[in-house]
PDB file of N, CA and C in Angstrom:
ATOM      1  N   UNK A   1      18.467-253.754  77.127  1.00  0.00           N
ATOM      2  CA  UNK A   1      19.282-253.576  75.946  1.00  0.00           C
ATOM      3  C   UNK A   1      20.273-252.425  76.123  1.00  0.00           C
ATOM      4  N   UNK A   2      19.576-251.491  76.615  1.00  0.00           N
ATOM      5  CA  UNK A   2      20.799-250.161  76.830  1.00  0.00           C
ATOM      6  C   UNK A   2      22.172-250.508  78.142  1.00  0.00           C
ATOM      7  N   UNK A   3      21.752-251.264  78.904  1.00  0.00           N
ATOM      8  CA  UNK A   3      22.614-252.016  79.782  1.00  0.00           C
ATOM      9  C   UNK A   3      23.965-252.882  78.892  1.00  0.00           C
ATOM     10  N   UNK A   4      23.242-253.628  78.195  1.00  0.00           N
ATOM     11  CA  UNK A   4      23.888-254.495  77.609  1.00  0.00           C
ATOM     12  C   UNK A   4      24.885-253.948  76.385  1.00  0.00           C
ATOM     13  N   UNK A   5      24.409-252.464  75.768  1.00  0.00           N
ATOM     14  CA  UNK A   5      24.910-251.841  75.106  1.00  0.00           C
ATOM     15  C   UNK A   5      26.676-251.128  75.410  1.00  0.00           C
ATOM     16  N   UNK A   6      25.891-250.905  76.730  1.00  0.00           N
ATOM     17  CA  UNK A   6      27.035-250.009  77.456  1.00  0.00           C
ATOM     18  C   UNK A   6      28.313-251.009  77.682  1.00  0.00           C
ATOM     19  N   UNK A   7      27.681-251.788  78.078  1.00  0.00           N
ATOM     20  CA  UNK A   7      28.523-252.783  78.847  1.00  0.00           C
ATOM     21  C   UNK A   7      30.069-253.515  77.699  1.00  0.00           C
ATOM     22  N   UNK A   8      29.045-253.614  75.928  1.00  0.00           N
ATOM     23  CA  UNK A   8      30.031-253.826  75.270  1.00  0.00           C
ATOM     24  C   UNK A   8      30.630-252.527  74.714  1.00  0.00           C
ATOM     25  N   UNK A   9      30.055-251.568  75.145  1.00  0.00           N
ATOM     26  CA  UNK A   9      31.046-249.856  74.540  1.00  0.00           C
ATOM     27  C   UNK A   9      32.047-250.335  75.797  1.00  0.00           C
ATOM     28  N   UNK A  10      31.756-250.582  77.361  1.00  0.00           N
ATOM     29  CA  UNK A  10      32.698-250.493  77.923  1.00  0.00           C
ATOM     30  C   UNK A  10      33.776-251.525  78.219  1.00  0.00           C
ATOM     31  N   UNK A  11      34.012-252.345  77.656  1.00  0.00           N
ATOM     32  CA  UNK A  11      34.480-253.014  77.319  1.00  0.00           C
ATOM     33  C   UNK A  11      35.867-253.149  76.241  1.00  0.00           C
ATOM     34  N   UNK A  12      35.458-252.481  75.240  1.00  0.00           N
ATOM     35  CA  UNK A  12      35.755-252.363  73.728  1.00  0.00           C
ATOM     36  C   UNK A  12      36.362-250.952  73.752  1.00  0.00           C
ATOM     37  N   UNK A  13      36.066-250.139  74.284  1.00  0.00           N
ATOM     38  CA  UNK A  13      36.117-248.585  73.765  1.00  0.00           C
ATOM     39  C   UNK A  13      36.447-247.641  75.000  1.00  0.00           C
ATOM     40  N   UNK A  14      34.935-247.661  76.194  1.00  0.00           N
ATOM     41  CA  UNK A  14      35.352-247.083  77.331  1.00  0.00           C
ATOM     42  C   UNK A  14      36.081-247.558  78.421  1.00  0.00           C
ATOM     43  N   UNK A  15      36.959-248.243  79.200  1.00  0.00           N
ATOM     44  CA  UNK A  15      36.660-248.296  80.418  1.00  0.00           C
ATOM     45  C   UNK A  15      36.025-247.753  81.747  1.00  0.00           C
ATOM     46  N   UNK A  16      36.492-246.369  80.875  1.00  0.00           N
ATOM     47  CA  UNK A  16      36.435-245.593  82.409  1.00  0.00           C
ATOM     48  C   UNK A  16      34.841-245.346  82.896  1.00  0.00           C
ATOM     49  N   UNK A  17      33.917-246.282  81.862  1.00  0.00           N
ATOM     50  CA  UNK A  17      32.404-246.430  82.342  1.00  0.00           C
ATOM     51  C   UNK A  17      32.089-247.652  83.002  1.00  0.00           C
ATOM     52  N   UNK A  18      33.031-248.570  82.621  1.00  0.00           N
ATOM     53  CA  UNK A  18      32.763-249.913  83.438  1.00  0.00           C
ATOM     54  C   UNK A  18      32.159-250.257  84.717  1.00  0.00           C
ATOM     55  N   UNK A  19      32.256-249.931  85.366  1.00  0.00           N
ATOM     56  CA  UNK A  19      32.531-249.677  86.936  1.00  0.00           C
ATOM     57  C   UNK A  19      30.806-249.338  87.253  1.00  0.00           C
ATOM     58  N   UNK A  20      31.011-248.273  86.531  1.00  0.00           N
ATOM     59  CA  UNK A  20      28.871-247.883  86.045  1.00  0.00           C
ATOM     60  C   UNK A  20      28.191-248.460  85.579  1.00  0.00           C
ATOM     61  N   UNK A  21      28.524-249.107  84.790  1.00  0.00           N
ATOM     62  CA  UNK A  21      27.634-250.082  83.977  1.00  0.00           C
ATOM     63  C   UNK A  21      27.817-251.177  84.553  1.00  0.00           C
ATOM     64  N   UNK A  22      28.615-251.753  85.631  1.00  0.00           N
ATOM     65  CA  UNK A  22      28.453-252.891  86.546  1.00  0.00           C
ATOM     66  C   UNK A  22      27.452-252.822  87.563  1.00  0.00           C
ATOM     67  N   UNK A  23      27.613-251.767  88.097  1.00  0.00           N
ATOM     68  CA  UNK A  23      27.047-251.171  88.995  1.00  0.00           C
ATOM     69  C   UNK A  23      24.733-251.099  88.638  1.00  0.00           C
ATOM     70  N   UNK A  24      24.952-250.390  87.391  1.00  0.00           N
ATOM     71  CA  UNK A  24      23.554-250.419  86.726  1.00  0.00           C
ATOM     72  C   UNK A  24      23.141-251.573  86.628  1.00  0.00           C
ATOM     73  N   UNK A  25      23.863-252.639  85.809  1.00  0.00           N
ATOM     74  CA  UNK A  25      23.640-253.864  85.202  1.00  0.00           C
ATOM     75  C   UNK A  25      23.179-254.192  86.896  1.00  0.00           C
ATOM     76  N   UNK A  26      22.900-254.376  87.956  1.00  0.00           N
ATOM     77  CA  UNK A  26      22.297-255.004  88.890  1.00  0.00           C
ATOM     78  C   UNK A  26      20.905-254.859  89.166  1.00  0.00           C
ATOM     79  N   UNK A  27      20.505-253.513  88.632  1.00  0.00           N
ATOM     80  CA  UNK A  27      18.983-253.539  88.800  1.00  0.00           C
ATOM     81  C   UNK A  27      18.409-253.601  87.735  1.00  0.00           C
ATOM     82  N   UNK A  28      18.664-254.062  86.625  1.00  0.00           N
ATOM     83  CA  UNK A  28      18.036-253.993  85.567  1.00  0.00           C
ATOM     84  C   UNK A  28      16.621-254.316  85.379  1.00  0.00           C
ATOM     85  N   UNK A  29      16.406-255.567  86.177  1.00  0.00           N
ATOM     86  CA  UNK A  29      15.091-256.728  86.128  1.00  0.00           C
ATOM     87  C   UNK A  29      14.237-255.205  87.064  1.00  0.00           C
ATOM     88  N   UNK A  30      14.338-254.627  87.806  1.00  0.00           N
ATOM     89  CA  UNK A  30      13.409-253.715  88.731  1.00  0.00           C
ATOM     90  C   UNK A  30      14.209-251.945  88.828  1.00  0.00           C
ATOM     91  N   UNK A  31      14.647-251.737  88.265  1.00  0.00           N
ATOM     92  CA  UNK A  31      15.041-250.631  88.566  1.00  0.00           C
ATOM     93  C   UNK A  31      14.429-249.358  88.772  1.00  0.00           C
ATOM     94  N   UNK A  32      14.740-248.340  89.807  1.00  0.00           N
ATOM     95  CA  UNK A  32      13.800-247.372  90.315  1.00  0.00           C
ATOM     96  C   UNK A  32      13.787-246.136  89.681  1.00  0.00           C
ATOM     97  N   UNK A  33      13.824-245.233  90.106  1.00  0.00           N
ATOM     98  CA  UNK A  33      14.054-243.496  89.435  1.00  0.00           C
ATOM     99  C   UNK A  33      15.261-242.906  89.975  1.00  0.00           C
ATOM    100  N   UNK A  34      16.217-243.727  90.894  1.00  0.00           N
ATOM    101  CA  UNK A  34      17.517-243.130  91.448  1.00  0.00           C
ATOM    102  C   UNK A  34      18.256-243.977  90.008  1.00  0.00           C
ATOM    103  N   UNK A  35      18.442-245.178  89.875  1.00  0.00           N
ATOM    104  CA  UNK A  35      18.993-245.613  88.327  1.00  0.00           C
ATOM    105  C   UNK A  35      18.576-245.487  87.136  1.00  0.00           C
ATOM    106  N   UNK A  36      17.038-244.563  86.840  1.00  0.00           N
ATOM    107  CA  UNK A  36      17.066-243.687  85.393  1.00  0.00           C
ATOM    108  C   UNK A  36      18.042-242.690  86.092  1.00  0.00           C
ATOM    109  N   UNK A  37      18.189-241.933  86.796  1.00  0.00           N
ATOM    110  CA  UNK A  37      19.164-240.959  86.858  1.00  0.00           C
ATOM    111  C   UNK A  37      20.479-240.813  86.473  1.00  0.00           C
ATOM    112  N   UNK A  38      20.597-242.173  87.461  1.00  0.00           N
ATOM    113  CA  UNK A  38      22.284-242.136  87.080  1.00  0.00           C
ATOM    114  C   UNK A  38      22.462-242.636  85.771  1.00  0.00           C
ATOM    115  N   UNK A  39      21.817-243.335  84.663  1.00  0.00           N
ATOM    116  CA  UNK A  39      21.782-243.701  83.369  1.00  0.00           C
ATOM    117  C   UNK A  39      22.149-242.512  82.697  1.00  0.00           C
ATOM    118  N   UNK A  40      21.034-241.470  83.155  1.00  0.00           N
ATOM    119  CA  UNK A  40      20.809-239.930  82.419  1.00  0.00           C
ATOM    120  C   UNK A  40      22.128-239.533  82.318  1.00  0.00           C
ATOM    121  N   UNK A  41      22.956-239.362  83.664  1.00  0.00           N
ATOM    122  CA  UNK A  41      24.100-238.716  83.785  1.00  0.00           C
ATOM    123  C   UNK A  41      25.244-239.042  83.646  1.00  0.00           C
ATOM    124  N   UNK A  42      24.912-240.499  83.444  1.00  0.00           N
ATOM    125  CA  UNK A  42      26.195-241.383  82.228  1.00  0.00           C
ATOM    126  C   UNK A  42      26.124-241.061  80.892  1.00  0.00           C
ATOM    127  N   UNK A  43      24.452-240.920  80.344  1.00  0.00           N
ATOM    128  CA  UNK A  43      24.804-240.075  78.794  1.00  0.00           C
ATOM    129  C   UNK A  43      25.127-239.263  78.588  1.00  0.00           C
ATOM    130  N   UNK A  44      24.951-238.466  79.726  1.00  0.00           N
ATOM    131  CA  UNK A  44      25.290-236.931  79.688  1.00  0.00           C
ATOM    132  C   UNK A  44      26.871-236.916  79.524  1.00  0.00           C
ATOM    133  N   UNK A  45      27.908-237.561  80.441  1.00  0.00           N
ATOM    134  CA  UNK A  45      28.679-238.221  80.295  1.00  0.00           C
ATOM    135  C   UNK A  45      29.839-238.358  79.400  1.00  0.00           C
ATOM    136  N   UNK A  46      28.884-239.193  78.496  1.00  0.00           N
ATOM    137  CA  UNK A  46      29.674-239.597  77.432  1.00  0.00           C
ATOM    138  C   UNK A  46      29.257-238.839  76.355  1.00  0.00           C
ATOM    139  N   UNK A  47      28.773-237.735  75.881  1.00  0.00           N
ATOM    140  CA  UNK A  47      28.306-236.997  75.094  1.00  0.00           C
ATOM    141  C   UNK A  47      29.354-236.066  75.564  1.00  0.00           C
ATOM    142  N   UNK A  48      29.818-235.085  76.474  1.00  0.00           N
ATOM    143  CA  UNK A  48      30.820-234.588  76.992  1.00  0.00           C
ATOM    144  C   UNK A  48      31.995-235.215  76.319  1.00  0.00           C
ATOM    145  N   UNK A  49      32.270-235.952  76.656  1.00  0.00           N
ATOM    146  CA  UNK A  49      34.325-236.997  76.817  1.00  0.00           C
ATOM    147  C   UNK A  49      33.828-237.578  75.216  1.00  0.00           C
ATOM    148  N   UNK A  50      32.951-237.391  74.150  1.00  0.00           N
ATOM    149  CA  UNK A  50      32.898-238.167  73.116  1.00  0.00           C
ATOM    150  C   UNK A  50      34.399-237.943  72.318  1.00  0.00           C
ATOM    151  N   UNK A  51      34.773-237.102  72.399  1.00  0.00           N
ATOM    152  CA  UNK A  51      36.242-236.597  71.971  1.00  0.00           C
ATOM    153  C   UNK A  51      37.483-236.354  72.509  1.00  0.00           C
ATOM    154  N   UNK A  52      37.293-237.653  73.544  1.00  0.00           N
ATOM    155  CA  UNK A  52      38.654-237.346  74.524  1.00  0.00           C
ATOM    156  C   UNK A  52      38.800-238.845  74.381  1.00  0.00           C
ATOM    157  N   UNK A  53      40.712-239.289  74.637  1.00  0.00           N
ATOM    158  CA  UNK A  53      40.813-240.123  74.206  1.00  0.00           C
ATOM    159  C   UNK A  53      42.192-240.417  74.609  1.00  0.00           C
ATOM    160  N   UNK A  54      43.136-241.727  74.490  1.00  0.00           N
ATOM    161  CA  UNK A  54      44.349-241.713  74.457  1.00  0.00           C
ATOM    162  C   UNK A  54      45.012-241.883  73.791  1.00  0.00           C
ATOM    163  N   UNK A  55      46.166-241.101  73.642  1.00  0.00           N
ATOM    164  CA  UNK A  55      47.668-241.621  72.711  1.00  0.00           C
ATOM    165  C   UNK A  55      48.642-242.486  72.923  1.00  0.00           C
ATOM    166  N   UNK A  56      49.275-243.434  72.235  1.00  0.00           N
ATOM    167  CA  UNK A  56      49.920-244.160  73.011  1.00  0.00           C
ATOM    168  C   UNK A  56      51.337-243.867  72.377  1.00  0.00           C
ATOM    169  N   UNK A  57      52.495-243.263  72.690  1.00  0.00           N
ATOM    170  CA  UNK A  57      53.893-243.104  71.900  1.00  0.00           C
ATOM    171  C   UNK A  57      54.682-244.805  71.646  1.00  0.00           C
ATOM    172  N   UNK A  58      55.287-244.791  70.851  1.00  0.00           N
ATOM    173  CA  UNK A  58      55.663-246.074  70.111  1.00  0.00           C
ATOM    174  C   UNK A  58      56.931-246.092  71.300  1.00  0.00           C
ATOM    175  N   UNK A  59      56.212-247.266  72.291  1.00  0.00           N
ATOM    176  CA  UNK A  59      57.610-248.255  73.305  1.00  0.00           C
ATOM    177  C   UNK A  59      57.145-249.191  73.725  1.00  0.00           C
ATOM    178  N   UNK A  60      58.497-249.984  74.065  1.00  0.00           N
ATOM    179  CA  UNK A  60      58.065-251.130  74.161  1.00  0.00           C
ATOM    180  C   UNK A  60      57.259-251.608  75.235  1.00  0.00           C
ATOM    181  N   UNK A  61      56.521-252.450  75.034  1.00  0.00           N
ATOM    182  CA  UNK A  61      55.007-252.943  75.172  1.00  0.00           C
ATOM    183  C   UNK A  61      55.285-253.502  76.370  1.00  0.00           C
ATOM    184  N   UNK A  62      54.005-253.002  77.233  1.00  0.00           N
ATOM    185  CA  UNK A  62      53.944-253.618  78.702  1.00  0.00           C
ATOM    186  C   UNK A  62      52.624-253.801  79.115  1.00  0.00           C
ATOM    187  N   UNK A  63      52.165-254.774  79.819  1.00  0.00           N
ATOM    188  CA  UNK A  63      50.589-255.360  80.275  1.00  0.00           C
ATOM    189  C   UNK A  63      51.370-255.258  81.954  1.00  0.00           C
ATOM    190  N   UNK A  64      50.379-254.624  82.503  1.00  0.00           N
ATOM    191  CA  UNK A  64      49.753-254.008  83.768  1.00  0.00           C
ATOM    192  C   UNK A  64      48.564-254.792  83.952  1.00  0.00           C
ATOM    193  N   UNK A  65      48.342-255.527  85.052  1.00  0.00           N
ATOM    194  CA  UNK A  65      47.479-255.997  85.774  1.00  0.00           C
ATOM    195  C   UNK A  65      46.954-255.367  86.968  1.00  0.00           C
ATOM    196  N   UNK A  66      45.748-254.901  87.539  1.00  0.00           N
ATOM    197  CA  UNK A  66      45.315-254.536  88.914  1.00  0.00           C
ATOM    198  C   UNK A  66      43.532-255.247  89.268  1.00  0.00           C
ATOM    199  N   UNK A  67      43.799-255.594  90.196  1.00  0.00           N
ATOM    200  CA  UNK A  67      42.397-255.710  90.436  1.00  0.00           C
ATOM    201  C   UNK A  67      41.893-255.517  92.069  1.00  0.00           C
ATOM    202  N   UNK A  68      40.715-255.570  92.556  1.00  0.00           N
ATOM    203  CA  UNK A  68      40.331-254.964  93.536  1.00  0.00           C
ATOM    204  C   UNK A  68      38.959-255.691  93.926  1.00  0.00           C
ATOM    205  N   UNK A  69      38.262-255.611  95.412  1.00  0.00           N
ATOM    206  CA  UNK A  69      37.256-255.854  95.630  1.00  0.00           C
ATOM    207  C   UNK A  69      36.741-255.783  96.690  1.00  0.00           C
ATOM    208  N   UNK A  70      35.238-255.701  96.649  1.00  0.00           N
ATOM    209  CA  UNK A  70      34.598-255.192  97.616  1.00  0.00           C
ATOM    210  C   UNK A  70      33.593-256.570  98.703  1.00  0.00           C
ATOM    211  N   UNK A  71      33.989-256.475  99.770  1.00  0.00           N
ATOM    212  CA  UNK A  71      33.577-257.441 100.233  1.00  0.00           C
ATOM    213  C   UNK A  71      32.118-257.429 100.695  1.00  0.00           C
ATOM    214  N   UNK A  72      31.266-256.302 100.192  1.00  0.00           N
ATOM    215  CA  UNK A  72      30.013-256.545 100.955  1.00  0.00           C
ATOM    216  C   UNK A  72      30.218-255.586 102.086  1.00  0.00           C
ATOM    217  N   UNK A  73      30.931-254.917 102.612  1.00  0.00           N
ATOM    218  CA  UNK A  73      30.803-253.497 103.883  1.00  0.00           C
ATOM    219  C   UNK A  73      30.283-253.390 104.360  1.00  0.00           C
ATOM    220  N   UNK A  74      29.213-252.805 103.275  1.00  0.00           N
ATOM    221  CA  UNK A  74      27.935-251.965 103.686  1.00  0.00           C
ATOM    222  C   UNK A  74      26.594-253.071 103.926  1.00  0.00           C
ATOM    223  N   UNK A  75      26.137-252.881 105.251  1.00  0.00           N
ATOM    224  CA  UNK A  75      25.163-254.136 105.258  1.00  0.00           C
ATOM    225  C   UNK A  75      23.617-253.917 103.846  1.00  0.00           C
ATOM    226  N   UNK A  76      23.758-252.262 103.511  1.00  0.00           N
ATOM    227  CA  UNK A  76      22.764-252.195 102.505  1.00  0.00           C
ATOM    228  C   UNK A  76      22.469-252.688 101.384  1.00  0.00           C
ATOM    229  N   UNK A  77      24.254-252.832 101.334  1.00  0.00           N
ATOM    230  CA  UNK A  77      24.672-253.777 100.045  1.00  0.00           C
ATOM    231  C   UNK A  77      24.077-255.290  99.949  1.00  0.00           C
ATOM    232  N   UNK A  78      23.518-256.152  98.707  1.00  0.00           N
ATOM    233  CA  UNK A  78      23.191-257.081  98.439  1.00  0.00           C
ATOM    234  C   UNK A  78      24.506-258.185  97.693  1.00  0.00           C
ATOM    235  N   UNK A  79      25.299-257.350  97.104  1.00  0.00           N
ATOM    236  CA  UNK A  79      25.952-258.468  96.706  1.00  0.00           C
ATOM    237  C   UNK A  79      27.613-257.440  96.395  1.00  0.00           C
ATOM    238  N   UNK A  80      28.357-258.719  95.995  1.00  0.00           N
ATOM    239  CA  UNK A  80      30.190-257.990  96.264  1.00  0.00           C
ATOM    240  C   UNK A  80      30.461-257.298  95.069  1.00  0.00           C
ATOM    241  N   UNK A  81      31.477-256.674  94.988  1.00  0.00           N
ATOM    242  CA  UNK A  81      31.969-255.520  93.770  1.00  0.00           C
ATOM    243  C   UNK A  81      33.401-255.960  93.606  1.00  0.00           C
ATOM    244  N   UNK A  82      33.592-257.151  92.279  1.00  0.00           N
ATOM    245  CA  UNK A  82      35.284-256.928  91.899  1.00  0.00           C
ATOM    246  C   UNK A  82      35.506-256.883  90.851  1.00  0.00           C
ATOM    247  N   UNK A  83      36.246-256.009  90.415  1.00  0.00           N
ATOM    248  CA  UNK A  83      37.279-255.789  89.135  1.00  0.00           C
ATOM    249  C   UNK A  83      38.217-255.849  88.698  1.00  0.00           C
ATOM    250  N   UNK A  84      38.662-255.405  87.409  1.00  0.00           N
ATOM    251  CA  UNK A  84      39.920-255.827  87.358  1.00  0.00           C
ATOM    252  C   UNK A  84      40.390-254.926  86.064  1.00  0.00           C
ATOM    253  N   UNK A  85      41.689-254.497  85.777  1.00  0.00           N
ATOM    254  CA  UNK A  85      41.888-254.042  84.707  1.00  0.00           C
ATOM    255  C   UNK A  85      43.098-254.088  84.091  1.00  0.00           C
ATOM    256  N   UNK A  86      43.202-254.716  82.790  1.00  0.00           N
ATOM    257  CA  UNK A  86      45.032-255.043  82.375  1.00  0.00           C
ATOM    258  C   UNK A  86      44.937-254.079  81.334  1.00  0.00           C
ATOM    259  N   UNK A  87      46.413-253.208  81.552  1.00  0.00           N
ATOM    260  CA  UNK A  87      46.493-252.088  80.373  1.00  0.00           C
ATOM    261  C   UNK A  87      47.428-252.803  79.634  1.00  0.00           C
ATOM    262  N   UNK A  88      47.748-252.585  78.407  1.00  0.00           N
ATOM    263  CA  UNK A  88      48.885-252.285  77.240  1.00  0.00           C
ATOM    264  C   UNK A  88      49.218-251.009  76.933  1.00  0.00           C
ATOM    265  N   UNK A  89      50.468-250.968  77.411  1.00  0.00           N
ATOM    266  CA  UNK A  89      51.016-249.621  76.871  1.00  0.00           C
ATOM    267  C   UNK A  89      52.537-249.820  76.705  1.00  0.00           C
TER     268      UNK A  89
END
């Protein structure tokens, strides 16, 4: 549930947690004591930046596309990493 939580804050509200909460969302079903950690230090996190935020000045409107991905590299790795992110500004 706290996975799933994050995932629609990051979505909706954060991005700049996405990436973490993709990352988490993989061990969910078994996860060890290295991912309570990094959970910990994502709340920690966002308890910090709860009041940081962006402005956007009134012009005309533009969508930015980027995306990226990871092919698997690292043989430790189990599975690929891609994202993507379209701004409005």
């Amino acid at each position: 549930q706290i996975i799933g939580s994050l995932l629609h804050l990051s979505n909706f509200l954060r991005s700049d947690i996405a990436y973490v909460v993709g990352r988490l969302g993989r061990y969910t079903h078994n996860p060890d004591h290295s991912h309570w950690l990094a959970l910990e230090r994502l709340f920690r996190y966002l308890k910090r930046t709860v009041n940081y935020g962006i402005h956007y000045a009134c012009y005309h409107v533009v969508i930015e596309g980027f995306c990226d991905a990871n092919w698997i590299s690292d043989s430790d790795e189990t599975k690929s990493t891609s994202g993507y992110v379209f701004t409005l500004a």
